[in-house]
PDB file of N, CA and C in Angstrom:
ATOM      1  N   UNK A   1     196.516 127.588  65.056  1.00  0.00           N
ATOM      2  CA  UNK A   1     196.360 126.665  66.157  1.00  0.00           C
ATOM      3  C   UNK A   1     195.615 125.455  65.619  1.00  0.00           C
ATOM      4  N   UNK A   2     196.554 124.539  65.947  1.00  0.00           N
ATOM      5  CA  UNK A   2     195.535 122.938  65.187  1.00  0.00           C
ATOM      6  C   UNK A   2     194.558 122.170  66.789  1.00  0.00           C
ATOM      7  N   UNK A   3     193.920 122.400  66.158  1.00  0.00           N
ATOM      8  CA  UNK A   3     192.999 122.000  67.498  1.00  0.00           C
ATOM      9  C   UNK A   3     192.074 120.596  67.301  1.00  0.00           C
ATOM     10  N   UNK A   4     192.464 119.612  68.764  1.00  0.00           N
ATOM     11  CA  UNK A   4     192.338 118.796  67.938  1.00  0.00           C
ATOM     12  C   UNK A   4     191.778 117.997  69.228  1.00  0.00           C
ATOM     13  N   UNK A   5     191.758 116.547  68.993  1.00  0.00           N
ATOM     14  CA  UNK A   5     191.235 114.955  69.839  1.00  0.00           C
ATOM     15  C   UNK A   5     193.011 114.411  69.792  1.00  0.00           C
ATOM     16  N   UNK A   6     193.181 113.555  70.814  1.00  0.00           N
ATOM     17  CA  UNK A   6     193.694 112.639  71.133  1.00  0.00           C
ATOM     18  C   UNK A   6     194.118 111.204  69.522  1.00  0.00           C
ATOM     19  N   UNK A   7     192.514 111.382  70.036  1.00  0.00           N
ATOM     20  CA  UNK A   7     192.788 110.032  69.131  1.00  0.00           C
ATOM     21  C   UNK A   7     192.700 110.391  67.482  1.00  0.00           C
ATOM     22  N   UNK A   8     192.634 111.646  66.734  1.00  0.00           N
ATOM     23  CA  UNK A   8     192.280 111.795  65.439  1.00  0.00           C
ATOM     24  C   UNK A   8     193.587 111.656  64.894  1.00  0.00           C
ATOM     25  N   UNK A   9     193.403 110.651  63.635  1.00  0.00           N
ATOM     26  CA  UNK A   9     194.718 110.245  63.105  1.00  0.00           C
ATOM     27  C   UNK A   9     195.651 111.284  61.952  1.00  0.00           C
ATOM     28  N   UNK A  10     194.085 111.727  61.382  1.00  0.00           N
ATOM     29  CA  UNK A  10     194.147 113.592  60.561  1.00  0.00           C
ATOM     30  C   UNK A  10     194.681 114.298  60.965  1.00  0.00           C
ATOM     31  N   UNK A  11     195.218 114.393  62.217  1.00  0.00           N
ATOM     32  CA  UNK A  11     195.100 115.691  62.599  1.00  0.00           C
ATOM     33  C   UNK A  11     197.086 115.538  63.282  1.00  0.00           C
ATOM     34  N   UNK A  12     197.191 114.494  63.244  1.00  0.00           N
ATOM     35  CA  UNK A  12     198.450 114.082  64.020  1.00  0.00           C
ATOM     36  C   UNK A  12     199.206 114.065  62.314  1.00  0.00           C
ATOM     37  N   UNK A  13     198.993 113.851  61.011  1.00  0.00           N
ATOM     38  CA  UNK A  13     199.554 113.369  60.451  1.00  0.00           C
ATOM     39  C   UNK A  13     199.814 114.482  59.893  1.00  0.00           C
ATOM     40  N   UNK A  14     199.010 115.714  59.773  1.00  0.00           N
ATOM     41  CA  UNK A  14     199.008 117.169  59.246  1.00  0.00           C
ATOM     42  C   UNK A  14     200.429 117.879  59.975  1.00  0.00           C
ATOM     43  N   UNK A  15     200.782 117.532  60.755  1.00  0.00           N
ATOM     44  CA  UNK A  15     202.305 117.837  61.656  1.00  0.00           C
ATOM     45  C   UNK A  15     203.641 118.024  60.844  1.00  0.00           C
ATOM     46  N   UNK A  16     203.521 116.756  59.916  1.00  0.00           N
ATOM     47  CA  UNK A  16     204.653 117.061  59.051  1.00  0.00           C
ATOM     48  C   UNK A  16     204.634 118.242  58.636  1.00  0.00           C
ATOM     49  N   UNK A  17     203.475 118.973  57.966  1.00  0.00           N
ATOM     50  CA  UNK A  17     203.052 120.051  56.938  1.00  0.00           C
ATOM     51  C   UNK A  17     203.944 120.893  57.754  1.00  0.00           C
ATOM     52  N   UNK A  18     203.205 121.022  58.694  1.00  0.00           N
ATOM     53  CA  UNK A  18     203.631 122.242  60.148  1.00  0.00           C
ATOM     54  C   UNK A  18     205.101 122.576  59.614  1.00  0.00           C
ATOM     55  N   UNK A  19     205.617 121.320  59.990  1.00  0.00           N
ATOM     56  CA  UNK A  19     207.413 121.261  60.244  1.00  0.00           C
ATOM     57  C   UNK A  19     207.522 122.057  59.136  1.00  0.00           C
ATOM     58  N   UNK A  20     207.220 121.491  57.820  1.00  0.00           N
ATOM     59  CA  UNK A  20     207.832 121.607  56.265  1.00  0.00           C
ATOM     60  C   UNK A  20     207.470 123.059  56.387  1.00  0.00           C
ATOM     61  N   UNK A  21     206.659 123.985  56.424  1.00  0.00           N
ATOM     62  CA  UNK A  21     206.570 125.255  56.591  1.00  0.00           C
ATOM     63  C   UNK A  21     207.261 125.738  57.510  1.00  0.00           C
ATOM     64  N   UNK A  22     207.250 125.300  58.389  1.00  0.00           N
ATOM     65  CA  UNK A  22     208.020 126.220  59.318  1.00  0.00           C
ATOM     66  C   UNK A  22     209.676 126.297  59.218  1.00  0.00           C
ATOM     67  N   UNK A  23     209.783 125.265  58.617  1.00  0.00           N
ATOM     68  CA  UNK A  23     211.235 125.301  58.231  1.00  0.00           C
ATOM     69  C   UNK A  23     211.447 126.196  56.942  1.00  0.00           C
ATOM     70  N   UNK A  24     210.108 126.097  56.250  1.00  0.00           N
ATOM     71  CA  UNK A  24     210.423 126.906  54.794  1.00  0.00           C
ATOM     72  C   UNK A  24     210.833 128.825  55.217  1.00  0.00           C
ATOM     73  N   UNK A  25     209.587 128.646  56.437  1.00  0.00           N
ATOM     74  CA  UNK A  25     209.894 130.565  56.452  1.00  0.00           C
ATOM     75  C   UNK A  25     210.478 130.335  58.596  1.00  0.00           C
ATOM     76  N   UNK A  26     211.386 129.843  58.293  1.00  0.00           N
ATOM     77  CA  UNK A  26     212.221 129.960  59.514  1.00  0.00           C
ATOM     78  C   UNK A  26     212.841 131.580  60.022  1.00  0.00           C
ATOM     79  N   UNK A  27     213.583 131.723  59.070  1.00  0.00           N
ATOM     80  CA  UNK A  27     214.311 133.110  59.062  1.00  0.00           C
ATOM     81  C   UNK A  27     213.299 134.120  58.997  1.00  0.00           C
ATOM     82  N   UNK A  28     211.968 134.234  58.979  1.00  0.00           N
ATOM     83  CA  UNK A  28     210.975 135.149  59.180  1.00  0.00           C
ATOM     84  C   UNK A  28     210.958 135.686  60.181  1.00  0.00           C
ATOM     85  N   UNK A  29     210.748 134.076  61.186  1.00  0.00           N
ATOM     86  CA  UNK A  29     210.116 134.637  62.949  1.00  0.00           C
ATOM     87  C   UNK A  29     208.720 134.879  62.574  1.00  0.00           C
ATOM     88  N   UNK A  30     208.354 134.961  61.765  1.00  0.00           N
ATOM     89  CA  UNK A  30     206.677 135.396  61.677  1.00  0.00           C
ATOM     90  C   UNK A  30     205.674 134.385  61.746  1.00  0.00           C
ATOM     91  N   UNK A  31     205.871 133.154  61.762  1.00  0.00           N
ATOM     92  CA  UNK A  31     205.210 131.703  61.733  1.00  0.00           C
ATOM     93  C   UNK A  31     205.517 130.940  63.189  1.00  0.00           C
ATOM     94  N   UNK A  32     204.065 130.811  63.863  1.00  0.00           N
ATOM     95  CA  UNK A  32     204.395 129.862  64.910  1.00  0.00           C
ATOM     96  C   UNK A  32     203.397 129.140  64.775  1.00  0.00           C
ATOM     97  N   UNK A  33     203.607 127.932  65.190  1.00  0.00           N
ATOM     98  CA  UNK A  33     202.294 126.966  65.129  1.00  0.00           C
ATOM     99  C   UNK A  33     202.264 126.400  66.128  1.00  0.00           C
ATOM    100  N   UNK A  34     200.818 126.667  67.135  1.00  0.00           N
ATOM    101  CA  UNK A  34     200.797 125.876  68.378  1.00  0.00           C
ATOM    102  C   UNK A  34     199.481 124.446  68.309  1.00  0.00           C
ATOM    103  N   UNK A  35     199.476 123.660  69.176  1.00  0.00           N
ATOM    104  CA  UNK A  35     198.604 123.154  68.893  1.00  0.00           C
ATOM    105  C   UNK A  35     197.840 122.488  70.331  1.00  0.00           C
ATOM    106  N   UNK A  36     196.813 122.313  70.435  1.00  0.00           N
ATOM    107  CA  UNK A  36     195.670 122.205  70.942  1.00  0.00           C
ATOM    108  C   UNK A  36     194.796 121.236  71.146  1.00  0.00           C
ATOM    109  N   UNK A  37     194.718 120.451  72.523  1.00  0.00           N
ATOM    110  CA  UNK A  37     193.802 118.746  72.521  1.00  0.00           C
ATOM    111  C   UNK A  37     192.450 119.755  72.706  1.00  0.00           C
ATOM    112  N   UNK A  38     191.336 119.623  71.960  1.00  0.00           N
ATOM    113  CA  UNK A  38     190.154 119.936  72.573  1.00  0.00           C
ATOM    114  C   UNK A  38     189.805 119.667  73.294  1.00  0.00           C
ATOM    115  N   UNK A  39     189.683 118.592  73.999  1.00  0.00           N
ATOM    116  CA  UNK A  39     189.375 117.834  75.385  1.00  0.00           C
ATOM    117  C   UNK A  39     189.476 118.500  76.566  1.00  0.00           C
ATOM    118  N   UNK A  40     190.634 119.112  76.230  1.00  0.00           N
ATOM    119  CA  UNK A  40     191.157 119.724  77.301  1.00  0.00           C
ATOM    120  C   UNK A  40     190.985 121.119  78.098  1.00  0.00           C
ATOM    121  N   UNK A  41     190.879 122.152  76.967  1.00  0.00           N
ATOM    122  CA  UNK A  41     190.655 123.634  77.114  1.00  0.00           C
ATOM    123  C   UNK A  41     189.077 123.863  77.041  1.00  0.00           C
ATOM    124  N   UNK A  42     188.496 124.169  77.973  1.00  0.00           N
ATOM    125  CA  UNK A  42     187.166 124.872  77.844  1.00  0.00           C
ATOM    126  C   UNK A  42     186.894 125.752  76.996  1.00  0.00           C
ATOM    127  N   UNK A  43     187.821 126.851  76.544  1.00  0.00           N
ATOM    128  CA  UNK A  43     187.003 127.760  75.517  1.00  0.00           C
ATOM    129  C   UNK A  43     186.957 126.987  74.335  1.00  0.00           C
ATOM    130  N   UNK A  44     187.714 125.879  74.170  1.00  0.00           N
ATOM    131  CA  UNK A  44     187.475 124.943  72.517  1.00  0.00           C
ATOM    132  C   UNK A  44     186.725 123.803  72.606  1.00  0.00           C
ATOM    133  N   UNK A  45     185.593 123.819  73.660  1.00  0.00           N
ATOM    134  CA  UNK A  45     184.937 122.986  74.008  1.00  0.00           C
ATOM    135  C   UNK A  45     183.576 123.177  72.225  1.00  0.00           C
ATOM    136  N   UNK A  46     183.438 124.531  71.660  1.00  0.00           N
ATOM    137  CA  UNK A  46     182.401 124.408  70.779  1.00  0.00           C
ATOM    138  C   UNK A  46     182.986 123.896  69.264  1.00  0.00           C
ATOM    139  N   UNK A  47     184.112 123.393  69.301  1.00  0.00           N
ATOM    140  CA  UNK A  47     185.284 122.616  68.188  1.00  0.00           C
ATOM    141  C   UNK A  47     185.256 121.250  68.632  1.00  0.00           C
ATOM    142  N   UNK A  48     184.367 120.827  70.215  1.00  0.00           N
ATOM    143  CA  UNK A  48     184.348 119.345  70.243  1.00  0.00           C
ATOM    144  C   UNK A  48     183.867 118.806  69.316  1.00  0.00           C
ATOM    145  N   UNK A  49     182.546 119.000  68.839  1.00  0.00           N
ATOM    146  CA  UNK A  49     181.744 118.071  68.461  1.00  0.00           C
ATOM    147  C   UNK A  49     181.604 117.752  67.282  1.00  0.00           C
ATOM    148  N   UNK A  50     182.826 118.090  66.456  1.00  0.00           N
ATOM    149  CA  UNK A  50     183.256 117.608  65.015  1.00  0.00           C
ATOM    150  C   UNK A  50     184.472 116.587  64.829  1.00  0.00           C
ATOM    151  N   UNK A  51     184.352 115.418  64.445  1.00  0.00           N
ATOM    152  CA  UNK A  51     185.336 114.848  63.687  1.00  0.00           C
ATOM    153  C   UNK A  51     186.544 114.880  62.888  1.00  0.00           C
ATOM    154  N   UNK A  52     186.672 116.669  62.300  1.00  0.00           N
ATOM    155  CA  UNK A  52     187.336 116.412  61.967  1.00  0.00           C
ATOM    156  C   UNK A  52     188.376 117.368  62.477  1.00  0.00           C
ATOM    157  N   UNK A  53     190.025 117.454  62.498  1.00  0.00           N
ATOM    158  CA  UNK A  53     190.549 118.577  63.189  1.00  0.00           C
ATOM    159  C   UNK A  53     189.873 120.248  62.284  1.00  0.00           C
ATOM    160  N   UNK A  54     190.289 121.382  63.390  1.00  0.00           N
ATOM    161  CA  UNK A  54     189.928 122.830  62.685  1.00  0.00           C
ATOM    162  C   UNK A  54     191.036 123.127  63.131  1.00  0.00           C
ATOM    163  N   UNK A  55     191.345 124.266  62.353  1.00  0.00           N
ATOM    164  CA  UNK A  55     192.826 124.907  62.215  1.00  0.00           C
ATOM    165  C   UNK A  55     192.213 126.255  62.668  1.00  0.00           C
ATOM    166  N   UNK A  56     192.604 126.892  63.275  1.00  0.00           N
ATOM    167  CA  UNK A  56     192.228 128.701  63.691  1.00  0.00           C
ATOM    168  C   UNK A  56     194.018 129.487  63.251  1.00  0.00           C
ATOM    169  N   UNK A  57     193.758 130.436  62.714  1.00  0.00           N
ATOM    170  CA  UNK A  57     194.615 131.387  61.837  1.00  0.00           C
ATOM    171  C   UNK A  57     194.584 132.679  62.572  1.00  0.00           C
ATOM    172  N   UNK A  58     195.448 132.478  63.886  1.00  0.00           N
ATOM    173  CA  UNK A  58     195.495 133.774  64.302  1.00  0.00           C
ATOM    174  C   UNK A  58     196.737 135.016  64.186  1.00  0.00           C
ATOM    175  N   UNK A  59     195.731 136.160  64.082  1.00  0.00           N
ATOM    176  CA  UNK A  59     196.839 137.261  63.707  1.00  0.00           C
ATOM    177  C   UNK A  59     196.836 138.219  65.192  1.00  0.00           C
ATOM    178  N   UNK A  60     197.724 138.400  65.610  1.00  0.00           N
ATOM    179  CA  UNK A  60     197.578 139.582  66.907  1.00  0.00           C
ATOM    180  C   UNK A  60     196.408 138.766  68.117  1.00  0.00           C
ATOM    181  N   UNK A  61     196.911 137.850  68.332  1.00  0.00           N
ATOM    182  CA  UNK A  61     195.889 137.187  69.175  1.00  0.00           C
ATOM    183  C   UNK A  61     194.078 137.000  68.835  1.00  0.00           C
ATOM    184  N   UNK A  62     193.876 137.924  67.781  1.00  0.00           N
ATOM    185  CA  UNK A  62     192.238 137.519  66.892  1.00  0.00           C
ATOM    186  C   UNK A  62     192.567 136.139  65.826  1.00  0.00           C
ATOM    187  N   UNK A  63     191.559 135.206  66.139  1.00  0.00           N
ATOM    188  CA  UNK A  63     190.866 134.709  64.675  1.00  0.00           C
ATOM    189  C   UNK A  63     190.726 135.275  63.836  1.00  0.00           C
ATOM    190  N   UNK A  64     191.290 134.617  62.200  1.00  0.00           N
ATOM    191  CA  UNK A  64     191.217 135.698  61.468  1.00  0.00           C
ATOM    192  C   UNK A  64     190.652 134.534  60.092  1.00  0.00           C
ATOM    193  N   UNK A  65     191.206 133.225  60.309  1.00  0.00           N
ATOM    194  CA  UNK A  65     190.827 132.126  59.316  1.00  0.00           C
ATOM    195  C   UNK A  65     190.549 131.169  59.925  1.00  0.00           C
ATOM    196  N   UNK A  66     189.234 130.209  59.752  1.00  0.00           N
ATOM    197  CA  UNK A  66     189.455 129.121  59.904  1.00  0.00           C
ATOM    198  C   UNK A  66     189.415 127.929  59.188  1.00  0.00           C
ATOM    199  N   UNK A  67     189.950 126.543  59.410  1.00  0.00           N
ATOM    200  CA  UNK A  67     189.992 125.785  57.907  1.00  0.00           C
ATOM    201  C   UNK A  67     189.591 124.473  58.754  1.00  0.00           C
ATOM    202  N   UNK A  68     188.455 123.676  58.162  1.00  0.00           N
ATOM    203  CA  UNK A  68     187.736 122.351  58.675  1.00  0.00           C
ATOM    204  C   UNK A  68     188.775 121.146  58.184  1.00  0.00           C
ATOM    205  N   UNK A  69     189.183 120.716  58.457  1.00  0.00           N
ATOM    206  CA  UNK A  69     189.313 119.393  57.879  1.00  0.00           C
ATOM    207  C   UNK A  69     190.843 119.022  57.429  1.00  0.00           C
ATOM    208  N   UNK A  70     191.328 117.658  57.592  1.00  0.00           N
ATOM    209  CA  UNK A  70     193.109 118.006  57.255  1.00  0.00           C
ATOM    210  C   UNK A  70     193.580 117.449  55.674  1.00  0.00           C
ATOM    211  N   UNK A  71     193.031 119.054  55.505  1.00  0.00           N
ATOM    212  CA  UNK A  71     193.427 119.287  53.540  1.00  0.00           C
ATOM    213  C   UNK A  71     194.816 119.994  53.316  1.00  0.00           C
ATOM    214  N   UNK A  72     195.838 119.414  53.676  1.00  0.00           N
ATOM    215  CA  UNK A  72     197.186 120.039  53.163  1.00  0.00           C
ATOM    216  C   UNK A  72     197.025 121.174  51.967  1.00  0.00           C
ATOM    217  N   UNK A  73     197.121 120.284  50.907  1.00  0.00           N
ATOM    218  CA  UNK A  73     197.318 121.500  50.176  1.00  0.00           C
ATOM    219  C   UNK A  73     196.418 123.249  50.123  1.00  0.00           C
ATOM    220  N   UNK A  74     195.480 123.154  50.969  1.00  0.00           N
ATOM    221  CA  UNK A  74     194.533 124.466  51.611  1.00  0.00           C
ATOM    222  C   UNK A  74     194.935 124.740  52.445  1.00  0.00           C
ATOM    223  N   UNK A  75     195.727 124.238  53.606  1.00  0.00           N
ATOM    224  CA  UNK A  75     196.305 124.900  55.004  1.00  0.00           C
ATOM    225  C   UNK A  75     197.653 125.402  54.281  1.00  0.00           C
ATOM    226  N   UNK A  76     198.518 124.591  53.265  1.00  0.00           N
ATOM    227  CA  UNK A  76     199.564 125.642  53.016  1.00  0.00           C
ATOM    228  C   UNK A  76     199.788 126.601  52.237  1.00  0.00           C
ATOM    229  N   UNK A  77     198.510 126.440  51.305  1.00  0.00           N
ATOM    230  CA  UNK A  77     197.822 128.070  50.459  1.00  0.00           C
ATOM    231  C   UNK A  77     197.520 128.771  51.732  1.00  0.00           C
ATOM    232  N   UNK A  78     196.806 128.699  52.816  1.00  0.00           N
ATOM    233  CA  UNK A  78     196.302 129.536  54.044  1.00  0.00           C
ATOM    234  C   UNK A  78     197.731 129.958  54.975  1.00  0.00           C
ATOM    235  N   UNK A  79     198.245 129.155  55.000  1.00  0.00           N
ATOM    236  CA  UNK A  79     199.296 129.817  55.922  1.00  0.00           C
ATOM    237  C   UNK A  79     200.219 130.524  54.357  1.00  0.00           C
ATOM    238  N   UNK A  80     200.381 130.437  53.764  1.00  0.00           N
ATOM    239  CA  UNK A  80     201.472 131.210  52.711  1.00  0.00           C
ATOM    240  C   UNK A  80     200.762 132.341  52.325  1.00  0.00           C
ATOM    241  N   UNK A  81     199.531 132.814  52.536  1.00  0.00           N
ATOM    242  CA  UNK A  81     198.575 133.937  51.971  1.00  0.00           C
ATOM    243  C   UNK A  81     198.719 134.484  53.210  1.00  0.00           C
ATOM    244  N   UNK A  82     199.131 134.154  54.585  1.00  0.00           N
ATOM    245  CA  UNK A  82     198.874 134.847  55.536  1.00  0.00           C
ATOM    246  C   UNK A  82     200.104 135.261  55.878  1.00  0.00           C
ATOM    247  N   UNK A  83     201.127 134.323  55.436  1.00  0.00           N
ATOM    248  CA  UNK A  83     202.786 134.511  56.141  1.00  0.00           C
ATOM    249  C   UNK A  83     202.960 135.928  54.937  1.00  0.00           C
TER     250      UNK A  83
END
């Protein structure tokens, strides 16, 4: 889940990545990526008060990773270690 601001330009541009993976393990079904205005949802109200987007890595509805900041090449080591 990319969880994020409105206005963060990081966090909108990390989207491509999304696509490019998700197209890579399509035929899985095992990869979904949703994503998330912080602004908006109260329980991600304690992910406001950083600058930069956080990524949450959930397995079976638990948190299982999380990753600060929009570092491509670490979110697609993180999602390929997890897929």
């Amino acid at each position: 889940i990319d969880v994020y601001q409105a206005w963060c330009g990081p966090c909108k541009a990390v989207l491509n990545l999304f696509r490019k993976l998700k197209n890579e393990f399509s035929e899985d079904n095992v990869l979904h990526f949703a994503v998330a205005e912080a602004d908006s949802i109260p329980a991600l109200q304690p992910l406001r008060k950083t600058c930069e987007p956080v990524f949450l890595f959930c397995v079976n509805g638990k948190i299982i990773s999380i990753v600060k900041g929009a570092n491509a090449p670490l979110l697609s080591k993180k999602i390929t270690e997890l897929v």
